[in-house]
PDB file of N, CA and C in Angstrom:
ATOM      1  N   UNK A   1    -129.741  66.322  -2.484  1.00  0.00           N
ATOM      2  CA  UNK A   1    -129.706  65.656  -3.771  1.00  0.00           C
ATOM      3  C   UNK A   1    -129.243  64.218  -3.565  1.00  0.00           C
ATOM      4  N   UNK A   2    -130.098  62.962  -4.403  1.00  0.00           N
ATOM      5  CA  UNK A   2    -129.522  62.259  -3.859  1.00  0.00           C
ATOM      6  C   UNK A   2    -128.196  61.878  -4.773  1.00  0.00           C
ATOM      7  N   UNK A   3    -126.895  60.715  -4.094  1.00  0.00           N
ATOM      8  CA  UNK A   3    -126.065  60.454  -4.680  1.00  0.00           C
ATOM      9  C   UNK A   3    -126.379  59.833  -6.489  1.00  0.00           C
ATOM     10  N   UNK A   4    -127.259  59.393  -7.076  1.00  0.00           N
ATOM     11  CA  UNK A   4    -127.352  58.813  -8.118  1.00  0.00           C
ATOM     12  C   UNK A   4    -127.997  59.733  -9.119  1.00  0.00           C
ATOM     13  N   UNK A   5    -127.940  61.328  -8.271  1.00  0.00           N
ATOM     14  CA  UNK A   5    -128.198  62.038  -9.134  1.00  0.00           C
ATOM     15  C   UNK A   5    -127.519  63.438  -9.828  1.00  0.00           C
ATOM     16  N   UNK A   6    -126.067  62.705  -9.055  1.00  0.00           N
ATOM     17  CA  UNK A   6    -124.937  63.471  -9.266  1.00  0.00           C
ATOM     18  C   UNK A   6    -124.273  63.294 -10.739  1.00  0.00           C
ATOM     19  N   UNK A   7    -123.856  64.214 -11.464  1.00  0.00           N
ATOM     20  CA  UNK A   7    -123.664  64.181 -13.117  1.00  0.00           C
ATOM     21  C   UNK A   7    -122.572  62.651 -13.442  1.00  0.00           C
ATOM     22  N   UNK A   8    -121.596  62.937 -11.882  1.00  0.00           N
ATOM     23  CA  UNK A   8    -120.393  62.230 -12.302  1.00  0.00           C
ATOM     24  C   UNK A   8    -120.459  60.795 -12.162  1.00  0.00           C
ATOM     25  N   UNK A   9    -121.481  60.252 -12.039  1.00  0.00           N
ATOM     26  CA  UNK A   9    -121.611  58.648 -10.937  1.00  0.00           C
ATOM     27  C   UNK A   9    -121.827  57.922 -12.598  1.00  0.00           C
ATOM     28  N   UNK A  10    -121.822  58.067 -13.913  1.00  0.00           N
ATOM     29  CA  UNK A  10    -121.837  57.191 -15.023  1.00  0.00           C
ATOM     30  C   UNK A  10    -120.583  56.522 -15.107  1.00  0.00           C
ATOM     31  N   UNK A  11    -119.366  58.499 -14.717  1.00  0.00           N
ATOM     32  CA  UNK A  11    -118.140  58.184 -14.897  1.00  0.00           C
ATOM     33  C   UNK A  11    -117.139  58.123 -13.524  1.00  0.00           C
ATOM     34  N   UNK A  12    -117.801  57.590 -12.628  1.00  0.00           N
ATOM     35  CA  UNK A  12    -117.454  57.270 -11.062  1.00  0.00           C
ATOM     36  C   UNK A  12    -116.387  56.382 -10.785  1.00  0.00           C
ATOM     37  N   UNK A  13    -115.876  54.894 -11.695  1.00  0.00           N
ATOM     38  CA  UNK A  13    -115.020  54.283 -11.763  1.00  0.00           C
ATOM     39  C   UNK A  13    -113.641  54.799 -12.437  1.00  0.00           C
ATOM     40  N   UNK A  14    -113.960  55.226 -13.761  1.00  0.00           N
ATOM     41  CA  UNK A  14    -113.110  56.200 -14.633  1.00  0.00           C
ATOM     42  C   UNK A  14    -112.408  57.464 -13.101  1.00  0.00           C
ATOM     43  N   UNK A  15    -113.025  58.352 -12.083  1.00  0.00           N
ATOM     44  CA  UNK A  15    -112.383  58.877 -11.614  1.00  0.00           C
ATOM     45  C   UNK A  15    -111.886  58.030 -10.633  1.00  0.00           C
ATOM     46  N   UNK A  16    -112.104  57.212  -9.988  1.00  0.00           N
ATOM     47  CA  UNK A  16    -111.801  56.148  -8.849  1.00  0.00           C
ATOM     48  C   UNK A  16    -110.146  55.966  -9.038  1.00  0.00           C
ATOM     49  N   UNK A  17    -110.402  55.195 -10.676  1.00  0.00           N
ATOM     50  CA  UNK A  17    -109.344  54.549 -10.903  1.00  0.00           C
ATOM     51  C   UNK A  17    -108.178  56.170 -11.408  1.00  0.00           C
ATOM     52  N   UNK A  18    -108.460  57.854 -11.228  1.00  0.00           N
ATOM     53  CA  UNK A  18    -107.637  58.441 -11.656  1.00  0.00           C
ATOM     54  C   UNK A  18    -106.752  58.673 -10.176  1.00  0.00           C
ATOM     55  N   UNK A  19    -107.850  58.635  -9.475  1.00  0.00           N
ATOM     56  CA  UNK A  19    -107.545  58.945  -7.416  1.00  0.00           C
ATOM     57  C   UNK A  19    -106.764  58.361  -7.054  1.00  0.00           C
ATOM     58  N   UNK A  20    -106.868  56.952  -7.416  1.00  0.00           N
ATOM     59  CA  UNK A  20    -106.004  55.946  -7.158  1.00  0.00           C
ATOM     60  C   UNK A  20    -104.481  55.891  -7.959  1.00  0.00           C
ATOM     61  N   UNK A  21    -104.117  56.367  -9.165  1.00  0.00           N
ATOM     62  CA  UNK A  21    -103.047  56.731  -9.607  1.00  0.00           C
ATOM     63  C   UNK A  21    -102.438  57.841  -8.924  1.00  0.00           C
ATOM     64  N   UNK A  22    -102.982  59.132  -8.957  1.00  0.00           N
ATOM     65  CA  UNK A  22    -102.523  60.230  -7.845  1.00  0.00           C
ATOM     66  C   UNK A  22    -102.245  59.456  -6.751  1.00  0.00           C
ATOM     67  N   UNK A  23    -103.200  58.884  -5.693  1.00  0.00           N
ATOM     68  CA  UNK A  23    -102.508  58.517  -4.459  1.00  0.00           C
ATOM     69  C   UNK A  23    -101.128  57.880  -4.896  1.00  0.00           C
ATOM     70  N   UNK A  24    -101.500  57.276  -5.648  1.00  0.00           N
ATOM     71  CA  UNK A  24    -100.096  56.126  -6.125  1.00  0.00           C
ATOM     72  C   UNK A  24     -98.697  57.165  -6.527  1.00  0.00           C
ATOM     73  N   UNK A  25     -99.017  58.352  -7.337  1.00  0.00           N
ATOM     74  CA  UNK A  25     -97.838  59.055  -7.309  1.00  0.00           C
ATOM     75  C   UNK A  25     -97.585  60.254  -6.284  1.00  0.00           C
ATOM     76  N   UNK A  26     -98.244  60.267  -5.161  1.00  0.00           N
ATOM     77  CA  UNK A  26     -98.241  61.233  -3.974  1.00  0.00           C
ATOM     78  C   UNK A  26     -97.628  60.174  -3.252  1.00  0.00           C
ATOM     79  N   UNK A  27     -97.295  58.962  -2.974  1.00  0.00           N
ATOM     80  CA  UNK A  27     -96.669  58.204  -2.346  1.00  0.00           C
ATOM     81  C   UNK A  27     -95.472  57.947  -3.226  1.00  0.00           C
ATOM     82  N   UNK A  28     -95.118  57.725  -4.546  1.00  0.00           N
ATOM     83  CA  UNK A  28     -93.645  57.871  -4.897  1.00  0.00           C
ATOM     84  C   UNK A  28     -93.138  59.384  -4.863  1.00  0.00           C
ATOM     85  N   UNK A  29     -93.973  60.393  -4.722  1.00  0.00           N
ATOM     86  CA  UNK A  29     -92.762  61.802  -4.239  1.00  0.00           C
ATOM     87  C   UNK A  29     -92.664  61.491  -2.552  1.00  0.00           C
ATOM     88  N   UNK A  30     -93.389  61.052  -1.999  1.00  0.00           N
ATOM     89  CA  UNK A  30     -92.497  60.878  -0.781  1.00  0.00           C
ATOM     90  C   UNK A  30     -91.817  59.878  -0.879  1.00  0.00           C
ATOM     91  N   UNK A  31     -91.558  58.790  -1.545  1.00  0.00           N
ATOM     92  CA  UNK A  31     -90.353  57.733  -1.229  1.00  0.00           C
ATOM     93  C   UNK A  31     -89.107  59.002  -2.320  1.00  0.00           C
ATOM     94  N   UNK A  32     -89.515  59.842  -3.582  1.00  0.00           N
ATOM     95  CA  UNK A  32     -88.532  60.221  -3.681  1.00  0.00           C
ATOM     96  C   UNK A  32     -87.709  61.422  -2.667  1.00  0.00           C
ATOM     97  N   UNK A  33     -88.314  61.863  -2.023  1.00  0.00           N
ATOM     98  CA  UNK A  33     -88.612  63.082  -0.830  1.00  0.00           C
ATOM     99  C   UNK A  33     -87.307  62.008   0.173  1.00  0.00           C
ATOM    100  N   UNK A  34     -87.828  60.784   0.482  1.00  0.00           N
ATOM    101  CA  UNK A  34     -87.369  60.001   1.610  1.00  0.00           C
ATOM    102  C   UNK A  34     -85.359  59.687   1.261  1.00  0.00           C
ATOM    103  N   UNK A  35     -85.705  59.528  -0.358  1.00  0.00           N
ATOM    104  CA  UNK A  35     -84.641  59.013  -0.330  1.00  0.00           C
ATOM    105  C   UNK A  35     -83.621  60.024  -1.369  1.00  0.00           C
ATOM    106  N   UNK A  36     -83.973  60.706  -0.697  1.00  0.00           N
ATOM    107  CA  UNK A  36     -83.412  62.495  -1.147  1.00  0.00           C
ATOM    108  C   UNK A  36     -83.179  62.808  -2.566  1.00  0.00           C
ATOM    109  N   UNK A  37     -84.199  61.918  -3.708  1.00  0.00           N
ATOM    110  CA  UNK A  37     -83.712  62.285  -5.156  1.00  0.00           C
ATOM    111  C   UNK A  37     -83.526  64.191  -5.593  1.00  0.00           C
ATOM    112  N   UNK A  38     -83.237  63.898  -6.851  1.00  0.00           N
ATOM    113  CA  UNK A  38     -82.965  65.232  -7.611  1.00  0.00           C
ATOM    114  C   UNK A  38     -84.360  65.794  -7.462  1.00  0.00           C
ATOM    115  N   UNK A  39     -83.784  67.681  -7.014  1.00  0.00           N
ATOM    116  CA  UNK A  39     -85.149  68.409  -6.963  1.00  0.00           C
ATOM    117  C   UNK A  39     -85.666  68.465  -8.202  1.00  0.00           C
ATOM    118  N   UNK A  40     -84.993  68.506  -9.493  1.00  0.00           N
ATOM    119  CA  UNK A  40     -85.455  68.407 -10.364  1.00  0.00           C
ATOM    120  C   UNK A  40     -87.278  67.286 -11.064  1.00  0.00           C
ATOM    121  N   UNK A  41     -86.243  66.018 -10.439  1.00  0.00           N
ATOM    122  CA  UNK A  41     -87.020  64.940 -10.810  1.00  0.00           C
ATOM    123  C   UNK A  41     -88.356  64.947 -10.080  1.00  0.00           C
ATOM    124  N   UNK A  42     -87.864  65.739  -9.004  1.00  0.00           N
ATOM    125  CA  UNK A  42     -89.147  65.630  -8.056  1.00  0.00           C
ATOM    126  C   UNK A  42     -90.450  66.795  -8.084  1.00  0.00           C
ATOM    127  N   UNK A  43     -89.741  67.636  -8.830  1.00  0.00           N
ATOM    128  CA  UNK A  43     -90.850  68.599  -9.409  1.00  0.00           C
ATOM    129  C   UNK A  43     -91.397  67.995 -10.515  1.00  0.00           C
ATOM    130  N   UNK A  44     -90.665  67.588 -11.140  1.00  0.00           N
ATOM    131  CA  UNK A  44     -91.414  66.933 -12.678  1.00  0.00           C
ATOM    132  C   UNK A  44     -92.179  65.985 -12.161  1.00  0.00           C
ATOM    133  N   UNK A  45     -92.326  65.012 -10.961  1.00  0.00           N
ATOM    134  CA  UNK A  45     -93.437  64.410 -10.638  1.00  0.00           C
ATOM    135  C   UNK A  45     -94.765  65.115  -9.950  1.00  0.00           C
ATOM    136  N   UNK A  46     -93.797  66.431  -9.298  1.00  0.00           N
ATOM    137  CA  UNK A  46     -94.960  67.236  -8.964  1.00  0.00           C
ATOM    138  C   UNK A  46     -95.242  67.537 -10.307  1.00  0.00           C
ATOM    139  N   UNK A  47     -95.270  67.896 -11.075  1.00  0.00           N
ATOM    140  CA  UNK A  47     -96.044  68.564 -11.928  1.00  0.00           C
ATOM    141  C   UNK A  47     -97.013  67.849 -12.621  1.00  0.00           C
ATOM    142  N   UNK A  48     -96.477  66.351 -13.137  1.00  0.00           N
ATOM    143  CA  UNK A  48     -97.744  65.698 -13.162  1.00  0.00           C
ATOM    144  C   UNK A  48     -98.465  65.026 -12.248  1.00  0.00           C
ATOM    145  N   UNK A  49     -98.449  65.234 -11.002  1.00  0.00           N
ATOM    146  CA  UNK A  49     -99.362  64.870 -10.423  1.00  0.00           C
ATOM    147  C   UNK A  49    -100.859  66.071 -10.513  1.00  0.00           C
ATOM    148  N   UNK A  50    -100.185  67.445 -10.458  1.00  0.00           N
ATOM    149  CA  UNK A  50    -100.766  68.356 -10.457  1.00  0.00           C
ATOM    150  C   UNK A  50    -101.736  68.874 -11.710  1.00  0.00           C
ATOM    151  N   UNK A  51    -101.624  68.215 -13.095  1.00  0.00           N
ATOM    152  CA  UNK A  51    -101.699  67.963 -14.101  1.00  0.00           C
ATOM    153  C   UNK A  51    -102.945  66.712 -14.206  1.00  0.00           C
ATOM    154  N   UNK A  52    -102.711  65.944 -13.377  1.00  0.00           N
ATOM    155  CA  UNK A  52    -103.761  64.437 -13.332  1.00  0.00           C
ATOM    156  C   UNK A  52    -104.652  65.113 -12.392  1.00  0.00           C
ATOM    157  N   UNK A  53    -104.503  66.077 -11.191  1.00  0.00           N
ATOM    158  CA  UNK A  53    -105.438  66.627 -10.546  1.00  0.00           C
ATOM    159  C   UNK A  53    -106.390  67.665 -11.168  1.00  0.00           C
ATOM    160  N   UNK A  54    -105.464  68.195 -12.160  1.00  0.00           N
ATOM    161  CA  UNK A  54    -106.743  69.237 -13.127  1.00  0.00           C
ATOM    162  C   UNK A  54    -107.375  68.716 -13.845  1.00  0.00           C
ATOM    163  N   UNK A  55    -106.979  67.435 -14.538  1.00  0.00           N
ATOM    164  CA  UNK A  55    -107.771  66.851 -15.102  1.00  0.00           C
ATOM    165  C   UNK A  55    -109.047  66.131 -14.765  1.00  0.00           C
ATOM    166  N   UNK A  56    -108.861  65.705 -13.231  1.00  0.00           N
ATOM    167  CA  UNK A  56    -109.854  65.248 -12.897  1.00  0.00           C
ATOM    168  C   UNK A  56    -111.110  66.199 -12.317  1.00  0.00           C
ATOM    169  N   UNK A  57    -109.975  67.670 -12.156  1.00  0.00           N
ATOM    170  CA  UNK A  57    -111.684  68.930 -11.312  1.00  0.00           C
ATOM    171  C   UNK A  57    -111.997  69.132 -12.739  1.00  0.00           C
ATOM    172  N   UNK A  58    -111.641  69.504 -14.231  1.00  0.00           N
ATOM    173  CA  UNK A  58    -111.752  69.692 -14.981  1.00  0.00           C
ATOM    174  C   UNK A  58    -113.366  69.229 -15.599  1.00  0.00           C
ATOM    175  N   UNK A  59    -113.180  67.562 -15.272  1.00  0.00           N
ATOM    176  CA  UNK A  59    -114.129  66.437 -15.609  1.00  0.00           C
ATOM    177  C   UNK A  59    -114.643  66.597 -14.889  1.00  0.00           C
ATOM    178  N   UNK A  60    -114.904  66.830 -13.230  1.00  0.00           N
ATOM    179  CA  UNK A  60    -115.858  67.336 -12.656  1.00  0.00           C
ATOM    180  C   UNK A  60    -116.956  68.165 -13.000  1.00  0.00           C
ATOM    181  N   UNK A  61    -116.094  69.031 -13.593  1.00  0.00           N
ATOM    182  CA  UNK A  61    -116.415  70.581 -13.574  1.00  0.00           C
ATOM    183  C   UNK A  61    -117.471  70.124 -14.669  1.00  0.00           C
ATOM    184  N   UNK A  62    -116.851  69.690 -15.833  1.00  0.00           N
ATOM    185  CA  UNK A  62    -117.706  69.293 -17.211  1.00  0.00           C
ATOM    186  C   UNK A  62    -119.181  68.286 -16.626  1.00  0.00           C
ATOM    187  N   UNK A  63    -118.769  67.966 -15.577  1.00  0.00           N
ATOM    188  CA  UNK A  63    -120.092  66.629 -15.518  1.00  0.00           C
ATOM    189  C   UNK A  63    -120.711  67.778 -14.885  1.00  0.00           C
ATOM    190  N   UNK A  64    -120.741  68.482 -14.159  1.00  0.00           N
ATOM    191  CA  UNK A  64    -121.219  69.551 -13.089  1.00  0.00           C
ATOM    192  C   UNK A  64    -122.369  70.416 -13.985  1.00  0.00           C
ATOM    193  N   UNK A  65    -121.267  71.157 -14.964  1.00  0.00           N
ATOM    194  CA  UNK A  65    -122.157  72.012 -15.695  1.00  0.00           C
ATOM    195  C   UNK A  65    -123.389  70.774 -16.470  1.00  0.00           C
ATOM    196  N   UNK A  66    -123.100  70.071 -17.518  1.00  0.00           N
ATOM    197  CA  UNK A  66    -123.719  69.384 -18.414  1.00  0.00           C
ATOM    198  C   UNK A  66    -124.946  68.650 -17.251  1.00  0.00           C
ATOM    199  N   UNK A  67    -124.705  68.768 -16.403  1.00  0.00           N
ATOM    200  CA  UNK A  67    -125.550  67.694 -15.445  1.00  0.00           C
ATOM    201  C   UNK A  67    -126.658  69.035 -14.482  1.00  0.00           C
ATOM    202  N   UNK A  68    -125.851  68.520 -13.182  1.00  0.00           N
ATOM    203  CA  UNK A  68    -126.278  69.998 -12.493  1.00  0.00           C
ATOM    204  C   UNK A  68    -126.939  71.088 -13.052  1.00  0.00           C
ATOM    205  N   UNK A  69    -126.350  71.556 -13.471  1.00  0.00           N
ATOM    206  CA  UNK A  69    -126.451  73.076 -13.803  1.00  0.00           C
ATOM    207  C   UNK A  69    -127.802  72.747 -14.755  1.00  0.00           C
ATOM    208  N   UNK A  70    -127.039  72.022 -15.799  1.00  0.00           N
ATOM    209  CA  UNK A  70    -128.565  71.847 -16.743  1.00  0.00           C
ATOM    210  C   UNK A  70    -129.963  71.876 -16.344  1.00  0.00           C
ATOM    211  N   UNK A  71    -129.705  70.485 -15.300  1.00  0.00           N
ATOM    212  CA  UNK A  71    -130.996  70.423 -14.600  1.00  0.00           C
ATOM    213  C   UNK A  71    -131.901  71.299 -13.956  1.00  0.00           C
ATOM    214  N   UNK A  72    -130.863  72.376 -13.429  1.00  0.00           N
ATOM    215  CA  UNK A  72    -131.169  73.376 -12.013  1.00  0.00           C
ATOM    216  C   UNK A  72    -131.908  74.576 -13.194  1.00  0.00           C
ATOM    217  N   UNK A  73    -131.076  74.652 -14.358  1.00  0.00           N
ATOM    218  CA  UNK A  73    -131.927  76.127 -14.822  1.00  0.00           C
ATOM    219  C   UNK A  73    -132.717  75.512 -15.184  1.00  0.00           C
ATOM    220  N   UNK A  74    -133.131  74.366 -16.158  1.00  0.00           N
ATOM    221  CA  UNK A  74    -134.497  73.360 -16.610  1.00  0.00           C
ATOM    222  C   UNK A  74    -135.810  73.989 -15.249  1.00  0.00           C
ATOM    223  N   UNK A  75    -135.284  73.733 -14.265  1.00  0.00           N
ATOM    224  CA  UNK A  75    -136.280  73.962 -12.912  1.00  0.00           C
ATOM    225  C   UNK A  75    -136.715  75.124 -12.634  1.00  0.00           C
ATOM    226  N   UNK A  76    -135.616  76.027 -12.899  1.00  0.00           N
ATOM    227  CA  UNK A  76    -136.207  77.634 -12.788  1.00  0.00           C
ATOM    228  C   UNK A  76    -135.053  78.606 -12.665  1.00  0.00           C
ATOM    229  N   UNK A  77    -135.492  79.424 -12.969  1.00  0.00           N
ATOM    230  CA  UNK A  77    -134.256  80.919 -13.241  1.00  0.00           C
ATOM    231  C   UNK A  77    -133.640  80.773 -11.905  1.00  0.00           C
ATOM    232  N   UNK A  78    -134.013  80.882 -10.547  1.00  0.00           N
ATOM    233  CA  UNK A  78    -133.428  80.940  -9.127  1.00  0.00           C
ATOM    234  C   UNK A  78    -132.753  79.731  -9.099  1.00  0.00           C
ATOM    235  N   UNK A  79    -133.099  78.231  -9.553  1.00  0.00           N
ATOM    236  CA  UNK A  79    -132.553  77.441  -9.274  1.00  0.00           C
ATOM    237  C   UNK A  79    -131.053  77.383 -10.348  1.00  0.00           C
ATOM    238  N   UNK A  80    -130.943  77.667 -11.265  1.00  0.00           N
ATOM    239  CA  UNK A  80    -130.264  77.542 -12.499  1.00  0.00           C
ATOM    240  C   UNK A  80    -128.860  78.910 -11.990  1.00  0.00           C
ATOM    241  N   UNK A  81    -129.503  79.825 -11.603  1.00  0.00           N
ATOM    242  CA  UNK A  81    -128.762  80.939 -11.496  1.00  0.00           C
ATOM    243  C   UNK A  81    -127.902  80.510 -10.145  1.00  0.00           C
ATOM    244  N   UNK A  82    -128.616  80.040  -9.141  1.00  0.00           N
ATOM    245  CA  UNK A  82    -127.907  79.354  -7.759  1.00  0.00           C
ATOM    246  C   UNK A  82    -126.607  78.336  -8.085  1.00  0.00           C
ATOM    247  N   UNK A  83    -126.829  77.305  -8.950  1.00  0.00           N
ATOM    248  CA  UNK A  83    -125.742  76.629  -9.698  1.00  0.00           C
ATOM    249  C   UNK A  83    -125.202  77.389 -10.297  1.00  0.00           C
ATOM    250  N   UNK A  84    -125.378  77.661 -11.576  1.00  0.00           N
ATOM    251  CA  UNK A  84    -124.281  78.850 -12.013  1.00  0.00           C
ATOM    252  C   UNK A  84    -123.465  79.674 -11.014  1.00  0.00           C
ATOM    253  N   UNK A  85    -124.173  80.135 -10.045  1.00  0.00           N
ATOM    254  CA  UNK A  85    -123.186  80.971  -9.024  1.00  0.00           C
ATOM    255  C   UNK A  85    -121.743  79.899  -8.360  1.00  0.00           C
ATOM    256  N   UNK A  86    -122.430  78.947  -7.649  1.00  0.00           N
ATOM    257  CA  UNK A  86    -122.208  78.051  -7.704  1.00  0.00           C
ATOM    258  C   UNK A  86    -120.723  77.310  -8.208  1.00  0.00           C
ATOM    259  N   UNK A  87    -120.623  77.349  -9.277  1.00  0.00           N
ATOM    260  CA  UNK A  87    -119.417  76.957 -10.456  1.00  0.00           C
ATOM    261  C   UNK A  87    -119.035  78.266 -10.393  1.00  0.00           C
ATOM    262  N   UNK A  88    -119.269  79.023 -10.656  1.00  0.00           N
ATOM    263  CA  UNK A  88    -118.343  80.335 -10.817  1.00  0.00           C
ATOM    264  C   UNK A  88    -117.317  80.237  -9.568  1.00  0.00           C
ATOM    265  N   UNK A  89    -117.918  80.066  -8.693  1.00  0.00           N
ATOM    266  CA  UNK A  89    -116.857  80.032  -7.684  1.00  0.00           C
ATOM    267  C   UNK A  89    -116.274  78.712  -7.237  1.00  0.00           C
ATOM    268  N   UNK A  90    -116.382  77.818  -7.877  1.00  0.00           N
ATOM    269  CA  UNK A  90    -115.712  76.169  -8.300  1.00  0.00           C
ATOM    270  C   UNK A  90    -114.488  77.004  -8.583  1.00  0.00           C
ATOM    271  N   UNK A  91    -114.910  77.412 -10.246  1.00  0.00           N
ATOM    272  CA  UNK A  91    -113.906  77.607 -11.384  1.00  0.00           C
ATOM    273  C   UNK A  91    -112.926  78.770 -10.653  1.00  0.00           C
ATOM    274  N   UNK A  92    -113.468  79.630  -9.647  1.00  0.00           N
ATOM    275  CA  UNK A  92    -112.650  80.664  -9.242  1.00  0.00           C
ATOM    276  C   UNK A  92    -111.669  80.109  -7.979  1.00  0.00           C
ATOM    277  N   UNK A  93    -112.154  78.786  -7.553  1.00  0.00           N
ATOM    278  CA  UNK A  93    -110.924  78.561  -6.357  1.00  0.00           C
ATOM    279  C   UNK A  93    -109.993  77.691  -7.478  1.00  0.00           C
ATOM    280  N   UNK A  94    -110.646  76.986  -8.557  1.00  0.00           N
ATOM    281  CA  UNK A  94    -109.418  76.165  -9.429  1.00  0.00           C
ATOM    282  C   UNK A  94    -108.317  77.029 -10.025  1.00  0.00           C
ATOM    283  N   UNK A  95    -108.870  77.881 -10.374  1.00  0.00           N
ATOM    284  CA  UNK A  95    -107.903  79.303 -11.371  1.00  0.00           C
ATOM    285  C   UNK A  95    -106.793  79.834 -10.220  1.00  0.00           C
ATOM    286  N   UNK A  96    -107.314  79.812  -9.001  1.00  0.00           N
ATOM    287  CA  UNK A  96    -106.180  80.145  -7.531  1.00  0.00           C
ATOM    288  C   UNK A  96    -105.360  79.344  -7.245  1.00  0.00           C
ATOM    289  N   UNK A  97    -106.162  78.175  -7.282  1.00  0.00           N
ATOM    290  CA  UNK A  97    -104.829  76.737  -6.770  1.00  0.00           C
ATOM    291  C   UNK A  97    -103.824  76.713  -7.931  1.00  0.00           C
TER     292      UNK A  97
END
């Protein structure tokens, strides 16, 4: 498939700029990690980091189905059903993590 025909590339900057906040707060839990803050504080940054990460497979997930998937059953029952399988097991490693 090529890249420009991936669901998410309209909203490709929108995730860029979410990657780039995560990296940005995966590098302040290690300066808080470094400089031994409260476990407290430091879960509450884990948690939203973990929180900005669902949000972004979330939006994946949404461009995936609405895009992908659409397209693939449009093409044919085997192709449509292959995607669908597909996401099912997206959505089944997200529901684990």
């Amino acid at each position: 498939m090529d890249h420009a025909e991936h669901g998410y590339i309209e909203r490709k900057d929108d995730y860029l700029r979410r990657l780039r906040r995560i990296e940005g707060q995966a590098r302040g839990l290690q300066r808080m990690v470094e400089e031994e803050q409260y476990c407290i504080d430091i879960l509450t940054q884990v948690s939203a980091m973990t929180k900005a990460l669902q949000a972004v497979s979330l939006g994946l997930l949404e461009e995936h189905m609405n895009h992908c998937v659409l397209q693939a059953a449009h093409e044919g029952d085997d192709q449509g059903k292959a995607k669908i399988d597909e996401a099912v097991q997206a959505i089944s490693r997200l529901v684990r993590s």
